[in-house]
N, C-alpha and C. Protein backbone atom coordinates (compact mmCIF):
# COMPACT_ATOMS: atom_id res chain seq x y z
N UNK A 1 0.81 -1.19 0.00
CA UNK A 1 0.00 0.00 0.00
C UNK A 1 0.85 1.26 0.00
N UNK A 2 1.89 1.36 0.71
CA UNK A 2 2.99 2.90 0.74
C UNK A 2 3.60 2.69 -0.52
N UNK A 3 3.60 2.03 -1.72
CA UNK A 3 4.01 1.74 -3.02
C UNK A 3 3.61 2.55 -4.03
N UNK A 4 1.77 1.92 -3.58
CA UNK A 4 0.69 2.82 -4.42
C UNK A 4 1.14 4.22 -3.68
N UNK A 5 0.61 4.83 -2.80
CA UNK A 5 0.42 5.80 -2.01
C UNK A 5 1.40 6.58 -2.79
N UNK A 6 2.73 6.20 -2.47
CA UNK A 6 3.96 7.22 -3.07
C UNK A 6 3.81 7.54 -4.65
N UNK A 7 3.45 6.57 -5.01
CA UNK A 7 3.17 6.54 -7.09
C UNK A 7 2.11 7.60 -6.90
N UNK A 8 0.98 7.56 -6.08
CA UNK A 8 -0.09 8.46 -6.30
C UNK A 8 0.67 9.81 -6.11
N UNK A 9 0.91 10.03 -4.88
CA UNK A 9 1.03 11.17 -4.63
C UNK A 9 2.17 12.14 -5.84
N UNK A 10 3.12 11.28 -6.26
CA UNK A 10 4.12 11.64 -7.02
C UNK A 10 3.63 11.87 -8.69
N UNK A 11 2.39 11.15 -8.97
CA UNK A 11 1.66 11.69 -9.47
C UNK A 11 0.69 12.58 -9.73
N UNK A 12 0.34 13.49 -8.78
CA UNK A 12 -0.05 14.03 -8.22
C UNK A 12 0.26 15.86 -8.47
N UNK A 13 1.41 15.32 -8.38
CA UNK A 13 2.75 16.44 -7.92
C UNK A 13 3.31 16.61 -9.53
N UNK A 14 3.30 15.74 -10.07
CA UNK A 14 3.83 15.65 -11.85
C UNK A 14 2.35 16.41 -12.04
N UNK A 15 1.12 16.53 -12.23
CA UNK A 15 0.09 16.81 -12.66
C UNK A 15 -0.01 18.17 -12.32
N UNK A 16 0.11 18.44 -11.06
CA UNK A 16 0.08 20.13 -10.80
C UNK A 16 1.44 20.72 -11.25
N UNK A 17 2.83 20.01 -11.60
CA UNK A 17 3.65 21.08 -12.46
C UNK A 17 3.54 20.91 -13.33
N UNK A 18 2.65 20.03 -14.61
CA UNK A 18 2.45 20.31 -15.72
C UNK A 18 1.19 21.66 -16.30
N UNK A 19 0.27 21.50 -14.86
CA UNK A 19 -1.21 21.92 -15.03
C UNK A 19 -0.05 23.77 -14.80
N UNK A 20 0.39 24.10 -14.02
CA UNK A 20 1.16 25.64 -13.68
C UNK A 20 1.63 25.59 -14.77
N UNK A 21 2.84 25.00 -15.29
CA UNK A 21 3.16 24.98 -16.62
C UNK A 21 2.27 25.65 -17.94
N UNK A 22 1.82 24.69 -18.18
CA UNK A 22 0.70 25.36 -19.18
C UNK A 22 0.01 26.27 -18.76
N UNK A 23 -0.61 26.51 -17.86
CA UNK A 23 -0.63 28.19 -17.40
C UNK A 23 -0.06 28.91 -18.06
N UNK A 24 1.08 29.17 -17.21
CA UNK A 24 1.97 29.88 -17.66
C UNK A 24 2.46 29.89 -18.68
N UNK A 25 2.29 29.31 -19.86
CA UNK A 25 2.52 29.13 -21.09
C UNK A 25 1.51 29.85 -21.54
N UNK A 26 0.69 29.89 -21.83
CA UNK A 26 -0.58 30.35 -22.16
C UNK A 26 -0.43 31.96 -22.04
N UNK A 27 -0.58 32.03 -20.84
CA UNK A 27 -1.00 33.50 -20.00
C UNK A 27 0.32 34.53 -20.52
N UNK A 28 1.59 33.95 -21.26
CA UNK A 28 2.88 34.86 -21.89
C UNK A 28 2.45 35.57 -22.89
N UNK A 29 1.38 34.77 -23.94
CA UNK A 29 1.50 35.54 -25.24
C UNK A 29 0.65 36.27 -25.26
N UNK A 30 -0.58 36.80 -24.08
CA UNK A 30 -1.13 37.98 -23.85
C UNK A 30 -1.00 39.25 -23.35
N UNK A 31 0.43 38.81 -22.39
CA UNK A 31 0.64 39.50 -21.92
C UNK A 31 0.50 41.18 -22.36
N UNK A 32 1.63 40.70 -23.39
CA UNK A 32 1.90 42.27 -24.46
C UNK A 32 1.44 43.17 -24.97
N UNK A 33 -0.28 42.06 -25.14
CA UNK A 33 -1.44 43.01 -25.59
C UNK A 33 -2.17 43.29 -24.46
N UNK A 34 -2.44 42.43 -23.55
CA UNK A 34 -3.29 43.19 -22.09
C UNK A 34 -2.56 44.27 -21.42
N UNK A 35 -1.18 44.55 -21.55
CA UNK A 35 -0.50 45.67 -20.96
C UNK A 35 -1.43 46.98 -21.16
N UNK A 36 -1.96 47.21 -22.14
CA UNK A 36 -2.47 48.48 -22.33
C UNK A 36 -4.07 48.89 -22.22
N UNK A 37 -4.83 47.47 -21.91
CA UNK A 37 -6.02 47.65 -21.59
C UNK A 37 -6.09 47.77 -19.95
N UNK A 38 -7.22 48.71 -20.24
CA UNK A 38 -7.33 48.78 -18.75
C UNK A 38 -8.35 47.75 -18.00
N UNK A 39 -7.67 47.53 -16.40
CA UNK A 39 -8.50 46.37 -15.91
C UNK A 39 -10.11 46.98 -15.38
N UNK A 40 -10.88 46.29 -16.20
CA UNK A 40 -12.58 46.74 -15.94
C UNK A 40 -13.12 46.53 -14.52
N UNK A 41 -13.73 47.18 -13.42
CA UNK A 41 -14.63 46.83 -12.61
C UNK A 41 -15.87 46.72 -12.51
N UNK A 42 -16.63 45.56 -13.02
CA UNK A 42 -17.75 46.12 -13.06
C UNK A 42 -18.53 46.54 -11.58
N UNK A 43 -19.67 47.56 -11.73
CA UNK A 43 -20.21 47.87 -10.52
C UNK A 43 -21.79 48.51 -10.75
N UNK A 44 -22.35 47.46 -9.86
CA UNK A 44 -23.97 47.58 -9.90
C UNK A 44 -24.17 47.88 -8.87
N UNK A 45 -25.38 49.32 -8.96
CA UNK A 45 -26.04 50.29 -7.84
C UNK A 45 -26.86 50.50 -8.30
N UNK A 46 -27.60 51.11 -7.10
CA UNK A 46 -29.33 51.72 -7.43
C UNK A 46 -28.73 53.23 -6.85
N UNK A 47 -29.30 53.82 -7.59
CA UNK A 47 -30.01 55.32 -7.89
C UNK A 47 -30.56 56.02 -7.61
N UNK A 48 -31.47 55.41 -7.17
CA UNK A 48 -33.09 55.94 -7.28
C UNK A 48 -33.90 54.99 -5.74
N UNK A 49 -33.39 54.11 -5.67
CA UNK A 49 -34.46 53.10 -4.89
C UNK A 49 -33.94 53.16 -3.58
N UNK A 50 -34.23 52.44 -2.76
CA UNK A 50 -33.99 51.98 -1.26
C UNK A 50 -32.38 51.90 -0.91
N UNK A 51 -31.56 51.30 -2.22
CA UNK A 51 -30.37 51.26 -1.64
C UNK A 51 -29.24 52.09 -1.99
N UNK A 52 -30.06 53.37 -2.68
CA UNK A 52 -29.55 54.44 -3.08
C UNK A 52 -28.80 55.32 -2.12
N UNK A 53 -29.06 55.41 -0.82
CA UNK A 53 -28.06 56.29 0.22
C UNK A 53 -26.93 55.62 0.78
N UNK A 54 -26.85 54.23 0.08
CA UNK A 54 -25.58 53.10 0.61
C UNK A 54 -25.00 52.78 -0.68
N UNK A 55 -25.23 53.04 -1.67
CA UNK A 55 -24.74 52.77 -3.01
C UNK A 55 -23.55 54.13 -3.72
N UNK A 56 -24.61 55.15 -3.45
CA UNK A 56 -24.12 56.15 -4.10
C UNK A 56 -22.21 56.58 -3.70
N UNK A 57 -22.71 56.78 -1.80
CA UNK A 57 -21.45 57.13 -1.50
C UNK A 57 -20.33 55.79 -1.61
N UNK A 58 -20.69 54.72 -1.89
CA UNK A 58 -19.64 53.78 -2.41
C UNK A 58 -19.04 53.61 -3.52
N UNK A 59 -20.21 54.06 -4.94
CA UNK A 59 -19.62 54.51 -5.54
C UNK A 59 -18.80 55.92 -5.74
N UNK A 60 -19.01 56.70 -5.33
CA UNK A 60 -18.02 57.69 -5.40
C UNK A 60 -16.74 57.47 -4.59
N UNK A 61 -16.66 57.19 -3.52
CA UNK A 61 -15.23 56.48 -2.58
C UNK A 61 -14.66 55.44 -3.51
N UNK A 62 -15.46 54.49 -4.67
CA UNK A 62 -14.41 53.63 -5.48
C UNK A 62 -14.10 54.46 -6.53
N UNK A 63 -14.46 54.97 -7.10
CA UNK A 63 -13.92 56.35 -8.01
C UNK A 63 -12.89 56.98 -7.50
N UNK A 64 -13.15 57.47 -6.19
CA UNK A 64 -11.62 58.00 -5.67
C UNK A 64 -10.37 57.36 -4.96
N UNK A 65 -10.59 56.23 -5.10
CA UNK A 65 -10.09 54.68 -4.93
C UNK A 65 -9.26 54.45 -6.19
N UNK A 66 -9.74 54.35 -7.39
CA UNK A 66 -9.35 54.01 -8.65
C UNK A 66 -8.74 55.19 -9.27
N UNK A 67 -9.06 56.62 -9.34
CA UNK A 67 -8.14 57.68 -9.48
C UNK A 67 -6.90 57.70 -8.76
N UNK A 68 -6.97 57.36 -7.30
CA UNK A 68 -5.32 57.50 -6.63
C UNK A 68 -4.52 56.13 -7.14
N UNK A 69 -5.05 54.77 -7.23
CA UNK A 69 -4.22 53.40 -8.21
C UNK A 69 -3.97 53.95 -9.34
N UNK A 70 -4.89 54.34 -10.33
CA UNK A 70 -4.00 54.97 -11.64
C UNK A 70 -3.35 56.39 -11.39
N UNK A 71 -3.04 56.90 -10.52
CA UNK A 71 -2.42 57.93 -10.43
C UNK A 71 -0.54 57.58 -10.13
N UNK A 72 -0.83 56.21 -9.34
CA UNK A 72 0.56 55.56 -9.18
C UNK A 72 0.69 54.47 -10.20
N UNK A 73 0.29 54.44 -11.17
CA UNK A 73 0.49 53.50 -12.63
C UNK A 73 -0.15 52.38 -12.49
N UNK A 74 -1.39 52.15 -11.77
CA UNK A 74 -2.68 51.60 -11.99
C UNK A 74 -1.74 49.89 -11.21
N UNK A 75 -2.30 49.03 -12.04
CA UNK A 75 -1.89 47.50 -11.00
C UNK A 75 -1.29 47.04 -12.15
N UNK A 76 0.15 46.64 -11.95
CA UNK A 76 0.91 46.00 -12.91
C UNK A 76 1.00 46.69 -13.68
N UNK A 77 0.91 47.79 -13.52
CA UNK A 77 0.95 48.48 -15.39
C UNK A 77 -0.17 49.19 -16.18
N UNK A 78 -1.24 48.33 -15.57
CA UNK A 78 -2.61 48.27 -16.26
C UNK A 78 -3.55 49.65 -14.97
N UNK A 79 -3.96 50.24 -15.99
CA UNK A 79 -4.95 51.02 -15.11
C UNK A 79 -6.61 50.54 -14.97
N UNK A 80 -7.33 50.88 -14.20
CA UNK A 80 -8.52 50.31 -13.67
C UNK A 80 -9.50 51.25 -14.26
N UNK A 81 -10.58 50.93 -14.02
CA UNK A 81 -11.60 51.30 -15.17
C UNK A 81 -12.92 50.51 -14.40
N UNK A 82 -13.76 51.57 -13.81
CA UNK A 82 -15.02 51.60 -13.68
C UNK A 82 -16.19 51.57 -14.27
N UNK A 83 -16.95 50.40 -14.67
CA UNK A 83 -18.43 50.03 -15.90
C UNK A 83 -19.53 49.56 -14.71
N UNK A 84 -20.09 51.14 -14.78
CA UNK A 84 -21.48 51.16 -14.10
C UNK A 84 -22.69 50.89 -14.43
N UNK A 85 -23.73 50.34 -13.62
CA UNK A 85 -24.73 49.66 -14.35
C UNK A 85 -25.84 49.85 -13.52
N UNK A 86 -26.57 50.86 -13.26
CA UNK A 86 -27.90 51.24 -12.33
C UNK A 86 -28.61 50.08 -12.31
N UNK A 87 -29.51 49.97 -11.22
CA UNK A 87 -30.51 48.69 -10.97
C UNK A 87 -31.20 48.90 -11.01
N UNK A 88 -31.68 50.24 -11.82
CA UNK A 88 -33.28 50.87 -11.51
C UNK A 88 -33.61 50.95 -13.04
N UNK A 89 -32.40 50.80 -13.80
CA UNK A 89 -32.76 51.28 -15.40
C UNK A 89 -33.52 49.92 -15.88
């Protein structure tokens, strides 16, 4: 049984550095072109309705959240980018 056990586990271990591997293979040849898009947040609030006096001032505090990150060259490179979406429309 510690025969199997060790084969498993060592298989195991071969499977998650192939599975990172290819990851990381993958995720290189985008890199170059995602450098210059900016990273999207999306963010859903109400407006108008009930959860409008807890929405609003959160959105404006992540606005001034996301102006001071791209003001120091955003995350990795990439600046952030706020896509708002009312719950009342």
């Amino acid at each position: 049984m510690k025969r199997t056990t060790r084969w498993g586990g060592l298989a195991a271990l071969l499977g998650a550095a192939v599975a990172v591997a290819a990851i990381a293979g993958a995720t290189r040849g985008h890199a170059a072109t995602d450098a210059k898009k900016p990273i999207v947040i999306g963010w859903a609030f109400d407006s108008k309705g009930q959860m409008a006096p807890f929405d609003d001032p959160a959105l404006a505090a992540a606005r001034i959240r996301v102006k001071q990150i791209n003001a120091k060259g955003g995350v990795g490179g990439r600046h952030l980018a706020i896509k708002t979406c009312d719950t009342q429309n």
